[in-house]
Protein backbone atom coordinates (compact mmCIF):
# COMPACT_ATOMS: atom_id res chain seq x y z
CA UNK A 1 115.24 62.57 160.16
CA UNK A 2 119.06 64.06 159.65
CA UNK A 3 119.43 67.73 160.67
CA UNK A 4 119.28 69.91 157.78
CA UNK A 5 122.24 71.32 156.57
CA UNK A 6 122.40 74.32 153.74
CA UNK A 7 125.63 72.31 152.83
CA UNK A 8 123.39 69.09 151.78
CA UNK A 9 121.93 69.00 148.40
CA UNK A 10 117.82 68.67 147.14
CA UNK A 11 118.11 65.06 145.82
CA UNK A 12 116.24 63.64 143.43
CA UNK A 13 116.94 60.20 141.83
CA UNK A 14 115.28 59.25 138.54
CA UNK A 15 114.88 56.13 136.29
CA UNK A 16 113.22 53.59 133.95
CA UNK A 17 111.55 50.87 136.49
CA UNK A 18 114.27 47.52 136.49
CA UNK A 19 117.05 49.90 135.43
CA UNK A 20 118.84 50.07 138.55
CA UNK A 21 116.75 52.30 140.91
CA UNK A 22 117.21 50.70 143.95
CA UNK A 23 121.40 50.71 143.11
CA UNK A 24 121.62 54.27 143.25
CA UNK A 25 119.17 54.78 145.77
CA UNK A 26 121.54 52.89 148.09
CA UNK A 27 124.64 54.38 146.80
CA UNK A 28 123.70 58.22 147.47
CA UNK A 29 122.09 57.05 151.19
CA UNK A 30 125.47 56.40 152.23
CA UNK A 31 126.50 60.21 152.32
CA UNK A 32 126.18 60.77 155.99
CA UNK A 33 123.07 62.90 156.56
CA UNK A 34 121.15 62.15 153.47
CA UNK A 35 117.90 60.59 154.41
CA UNK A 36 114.57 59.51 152.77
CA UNK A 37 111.43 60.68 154.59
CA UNK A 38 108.89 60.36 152.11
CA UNK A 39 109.01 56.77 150.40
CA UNK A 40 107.29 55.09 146.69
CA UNK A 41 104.12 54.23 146.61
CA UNK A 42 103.55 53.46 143.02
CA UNK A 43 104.02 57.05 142.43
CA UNK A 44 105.37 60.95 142.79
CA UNK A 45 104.27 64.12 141.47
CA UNK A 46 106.46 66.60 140.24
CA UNK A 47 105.11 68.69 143.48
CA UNK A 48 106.66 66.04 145.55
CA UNK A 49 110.28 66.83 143.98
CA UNK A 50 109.94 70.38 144.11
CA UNK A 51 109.07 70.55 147.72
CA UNK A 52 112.48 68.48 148.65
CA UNK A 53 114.37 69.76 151.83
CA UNK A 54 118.14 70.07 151.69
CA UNK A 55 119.17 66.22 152.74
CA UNK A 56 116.14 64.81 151.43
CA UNK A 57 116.66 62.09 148.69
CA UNK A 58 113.29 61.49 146.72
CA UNK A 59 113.33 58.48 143.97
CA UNK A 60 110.73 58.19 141.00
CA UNK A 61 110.17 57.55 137.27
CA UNK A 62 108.79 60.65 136.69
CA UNK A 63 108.96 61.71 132.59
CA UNK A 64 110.47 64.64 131.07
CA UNK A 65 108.84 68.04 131.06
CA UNK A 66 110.53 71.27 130.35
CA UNK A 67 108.71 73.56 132.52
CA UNK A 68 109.63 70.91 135.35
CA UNK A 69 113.09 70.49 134.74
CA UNK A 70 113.35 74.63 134.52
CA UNK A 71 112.08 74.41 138.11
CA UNK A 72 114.17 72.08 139.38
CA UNK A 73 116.72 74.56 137.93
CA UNK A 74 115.45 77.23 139.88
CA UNK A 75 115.08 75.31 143.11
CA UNK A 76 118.94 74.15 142.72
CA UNK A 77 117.18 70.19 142.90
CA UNK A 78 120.08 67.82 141.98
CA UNK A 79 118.99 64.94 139.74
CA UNK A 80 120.71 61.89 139.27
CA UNK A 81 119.20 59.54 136.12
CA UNK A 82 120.11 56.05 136.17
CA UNK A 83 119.43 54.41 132.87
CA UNK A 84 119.87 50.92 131.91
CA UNK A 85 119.96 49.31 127.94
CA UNK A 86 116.07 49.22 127.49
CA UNK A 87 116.37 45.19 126.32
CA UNK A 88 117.63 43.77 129.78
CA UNK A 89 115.02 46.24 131.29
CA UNK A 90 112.54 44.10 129.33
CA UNK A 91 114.14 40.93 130.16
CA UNK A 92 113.59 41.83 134.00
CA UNK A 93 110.49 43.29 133.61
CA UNK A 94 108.87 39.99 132.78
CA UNK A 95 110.30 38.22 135.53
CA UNK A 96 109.33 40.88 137.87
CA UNK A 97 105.93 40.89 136.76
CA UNK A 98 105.44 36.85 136.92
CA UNK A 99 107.74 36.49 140.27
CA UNK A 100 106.19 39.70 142.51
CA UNK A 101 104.14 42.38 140.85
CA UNK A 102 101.10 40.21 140.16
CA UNK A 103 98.89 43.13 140.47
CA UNK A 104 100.27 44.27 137.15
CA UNK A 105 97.88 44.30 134.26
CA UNK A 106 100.18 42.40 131.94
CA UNK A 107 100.16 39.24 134.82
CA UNK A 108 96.87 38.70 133.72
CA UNK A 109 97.73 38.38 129.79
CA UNK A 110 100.15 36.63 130.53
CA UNK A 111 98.27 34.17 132.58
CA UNK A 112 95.00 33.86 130.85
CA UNK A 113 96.59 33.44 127.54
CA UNK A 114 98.69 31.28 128.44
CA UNK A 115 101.50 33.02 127.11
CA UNK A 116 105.63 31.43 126.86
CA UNK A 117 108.38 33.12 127.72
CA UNK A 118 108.92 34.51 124.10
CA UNK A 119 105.47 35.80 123.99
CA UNK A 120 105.53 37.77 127.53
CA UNK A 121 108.38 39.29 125.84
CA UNK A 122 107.06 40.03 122.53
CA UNK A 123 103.60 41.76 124.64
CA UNK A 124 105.88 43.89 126.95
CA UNK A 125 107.67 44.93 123.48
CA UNK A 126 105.17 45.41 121.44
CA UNK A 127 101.92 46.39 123.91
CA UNK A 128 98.64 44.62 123.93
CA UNK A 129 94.75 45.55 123.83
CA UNK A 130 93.37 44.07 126.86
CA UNK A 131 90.37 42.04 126.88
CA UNK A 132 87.60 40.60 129.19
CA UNK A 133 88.82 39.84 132.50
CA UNK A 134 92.10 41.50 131.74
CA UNK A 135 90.52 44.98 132.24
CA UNK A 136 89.98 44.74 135.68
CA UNK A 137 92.97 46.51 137.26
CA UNK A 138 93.68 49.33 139.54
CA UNK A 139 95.87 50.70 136.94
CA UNK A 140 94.75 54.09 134.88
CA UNK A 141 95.12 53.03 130.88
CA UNK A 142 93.20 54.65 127.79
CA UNK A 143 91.44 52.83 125.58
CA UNK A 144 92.19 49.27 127.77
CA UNK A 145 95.22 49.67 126.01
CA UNK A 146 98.61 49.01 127.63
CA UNK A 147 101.76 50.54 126.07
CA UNK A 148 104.89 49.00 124.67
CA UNK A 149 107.80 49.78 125.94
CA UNK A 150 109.30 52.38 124.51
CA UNK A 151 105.67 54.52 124.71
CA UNK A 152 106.13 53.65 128.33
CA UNK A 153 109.74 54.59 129.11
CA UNK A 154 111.07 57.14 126.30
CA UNK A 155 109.16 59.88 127.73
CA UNK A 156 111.61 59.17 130.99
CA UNK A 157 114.52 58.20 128.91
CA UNK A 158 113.94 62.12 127.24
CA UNK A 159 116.19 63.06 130.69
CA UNK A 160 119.34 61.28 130.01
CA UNK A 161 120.81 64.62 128.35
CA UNK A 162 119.30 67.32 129.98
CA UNK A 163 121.86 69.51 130.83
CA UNK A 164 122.55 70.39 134.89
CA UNK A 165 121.45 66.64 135.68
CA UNK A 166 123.88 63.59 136.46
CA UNK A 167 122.79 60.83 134.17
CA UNK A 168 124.21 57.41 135.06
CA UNK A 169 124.93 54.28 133.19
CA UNK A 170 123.65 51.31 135.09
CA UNK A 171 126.25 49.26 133.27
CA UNK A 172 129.06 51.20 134.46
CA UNK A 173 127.98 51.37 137.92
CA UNK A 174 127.74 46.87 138.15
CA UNK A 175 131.23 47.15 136.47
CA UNK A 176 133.82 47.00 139.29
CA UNK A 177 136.32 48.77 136.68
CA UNK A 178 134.38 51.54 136.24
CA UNK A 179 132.35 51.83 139.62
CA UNK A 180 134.49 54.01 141.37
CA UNK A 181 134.68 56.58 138.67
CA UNK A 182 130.42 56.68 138.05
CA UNK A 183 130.51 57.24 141.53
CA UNK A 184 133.00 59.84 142.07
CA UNK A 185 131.16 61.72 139.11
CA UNK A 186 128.13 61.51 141.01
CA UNK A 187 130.23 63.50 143.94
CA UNK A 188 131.26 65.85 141.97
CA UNK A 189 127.93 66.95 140.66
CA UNK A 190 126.73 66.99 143.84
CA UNK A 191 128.98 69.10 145.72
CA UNK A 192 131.53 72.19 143.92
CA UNK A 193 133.39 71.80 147.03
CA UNK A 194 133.42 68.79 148.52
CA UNK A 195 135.47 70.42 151.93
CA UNK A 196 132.05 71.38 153.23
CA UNK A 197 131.57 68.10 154.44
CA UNK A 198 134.64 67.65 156.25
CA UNK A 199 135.35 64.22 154.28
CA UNK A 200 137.16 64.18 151.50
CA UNK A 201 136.43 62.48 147.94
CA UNK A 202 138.02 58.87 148.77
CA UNK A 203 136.38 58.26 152.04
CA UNK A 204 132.90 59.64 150.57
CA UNK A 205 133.30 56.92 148.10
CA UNK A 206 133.99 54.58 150.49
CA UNK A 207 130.94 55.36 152.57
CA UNK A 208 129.18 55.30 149.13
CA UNK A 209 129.93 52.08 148.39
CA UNK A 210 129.63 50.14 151.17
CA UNK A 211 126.25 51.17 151.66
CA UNK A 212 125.22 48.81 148.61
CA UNK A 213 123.38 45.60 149.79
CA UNK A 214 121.27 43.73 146.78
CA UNK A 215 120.09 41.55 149.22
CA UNK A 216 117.45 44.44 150.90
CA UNK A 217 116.13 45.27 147.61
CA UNK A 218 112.85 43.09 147.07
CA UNK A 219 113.30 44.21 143.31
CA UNK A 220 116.89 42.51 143.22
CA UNK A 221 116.73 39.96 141.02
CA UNK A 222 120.17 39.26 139.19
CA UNK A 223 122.23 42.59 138.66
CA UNK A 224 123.77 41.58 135.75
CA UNK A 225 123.77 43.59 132.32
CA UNK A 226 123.59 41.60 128.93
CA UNK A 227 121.06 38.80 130.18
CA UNK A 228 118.96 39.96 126.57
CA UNK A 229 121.71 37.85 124.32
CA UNK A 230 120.66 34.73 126.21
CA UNK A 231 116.58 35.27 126.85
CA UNK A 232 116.01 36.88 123.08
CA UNK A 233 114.61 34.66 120.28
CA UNK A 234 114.89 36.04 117.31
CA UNK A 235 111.35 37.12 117.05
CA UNK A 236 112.24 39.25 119.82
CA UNK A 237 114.90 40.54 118.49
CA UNK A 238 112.98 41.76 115.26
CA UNK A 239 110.01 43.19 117.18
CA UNK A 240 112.41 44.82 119.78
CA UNK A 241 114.63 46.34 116.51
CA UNK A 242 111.26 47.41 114.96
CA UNK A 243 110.00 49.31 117.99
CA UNK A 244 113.44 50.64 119.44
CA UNK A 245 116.29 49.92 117.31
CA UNK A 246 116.22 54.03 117.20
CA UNK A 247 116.44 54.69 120.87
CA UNK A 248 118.77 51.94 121.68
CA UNK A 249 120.84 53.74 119.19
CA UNK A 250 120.66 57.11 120.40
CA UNK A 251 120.81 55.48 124.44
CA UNK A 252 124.46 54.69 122.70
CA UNK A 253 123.98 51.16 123.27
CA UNK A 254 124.21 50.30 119.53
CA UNK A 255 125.52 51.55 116.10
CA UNK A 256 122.94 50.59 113.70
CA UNK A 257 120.05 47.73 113.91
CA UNK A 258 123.30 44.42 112.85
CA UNK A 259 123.17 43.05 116.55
């Protein structure tokens, strides 16, 4: 555990699962003296953010609530939200499922119905009633019902412009044009006046940076952005426009529904 310091920040990291958690968890870990005591398990409560120590990072995908964001306010808890454009999330969720979350509800629809790619897709898009043997799970649904994606993830997405947090683009931060400047922004929400540290801007986004390694994330799969023109079949495309052609829209990811 680092020393505290009144100088370090409350940090709490946010996001979508598979929209670049693990990125930004490594990039704020390399400011010296920012350390991670209490680790996921599948799970935070918003008790778990609000009892953060200065220096100690926290990550989640916890969903927006006013009261709790009013608190975090209060408590002078820095969030950073990493978001990600919700198709590739999809794309990667459905690999992640079939490659290492097997415990997953939807690994067992897509097993025992012997879905194709296209069709894991659609299910992850759309949502599915589960049936028979698909119930059993350790996972807390109503109605045997599992959500499509957007009923899943807009409720965290609701965060992206909450004012007095640092929202992210996970785009930006893969692009090594626009890297540096995500990051620096990221500084300068986190510290007023950075001189506190003793470092100064350029060498804390050196530190920053380095301290990315893809290769110690188990979630790592491809870090690319865009994969969705290549896995999409146009049925996906149609379900995916039906169910959030709206929120890619207002995510400022498209214009209208002509992609």
């Amino acid at each position: 555990m680092a020393d505290f310091s009144p100088e370090l920040p409350r940090l709490f990291v946010n996001s979508v699962p598979k929209a670049g958690t693990h990125l930004i968890v490594q990039i704020v870990k390399g400011i010296p003296n920012i350390y991670q005591e209490r680790y996921y398990r599948g799970g935070h409560s918003n008790e778990a953010v609000l009892t953060l120590k200065p220096g100690e990072m926290l990550f989640s995908h916890l969903p927006y609530e006013e009261s709790f964001a009013k608190k975090m306010k209060q408590l002078d808890i820095k969030q950073i939200f990493i978001y990600r454009d919700l198709r590739d999330v999809a794309i990667s969720l459905v690999h992640f499922i079939n490659e290492k979350l097997l415990e997953h509800p939807l690994y067992k629809v897509f097993k025992l119905r012997n879905l194709n790619f296209e069709e894991q897709l659609n299910t992850v898009i759309l949502g599915v009633k589960l049936e028979g043997e698909e119930k059993t799970h350790s996972w807390k649904l109503e109605d045997d019902y599992f959500p499509g994606i957007v009923e899943e993830f807009q409720p965290i997405y609701k965060w992206k412009d909450e004012p007095g947090i640092c929202s992210v683009r996970y785009e930006s931060l893969i692009d090594p044009f626009l890297r540096d400047q995500e990051i620096l922004k990221i500084i300068d929400y986190l510290w007023g006046n950075i001189q506190v540290l003793s470092l100064d801007k350029q060498e804390l986004l050196h530190l920053m940076k380095n301290n990315i390694a893809p290769e110690k994330s188990w979630t790592f799969r491809k870090g690319t952005s865009g994969n969705w023109k290549i896995e999409f079949t146009e049925s996906n495309k149609l379900n995916f426009k039906k169910a959030a052609g709206s929120l890619l829209m207002d995510m400022g990811y498209e214009k209208d529904l002509n992609w």
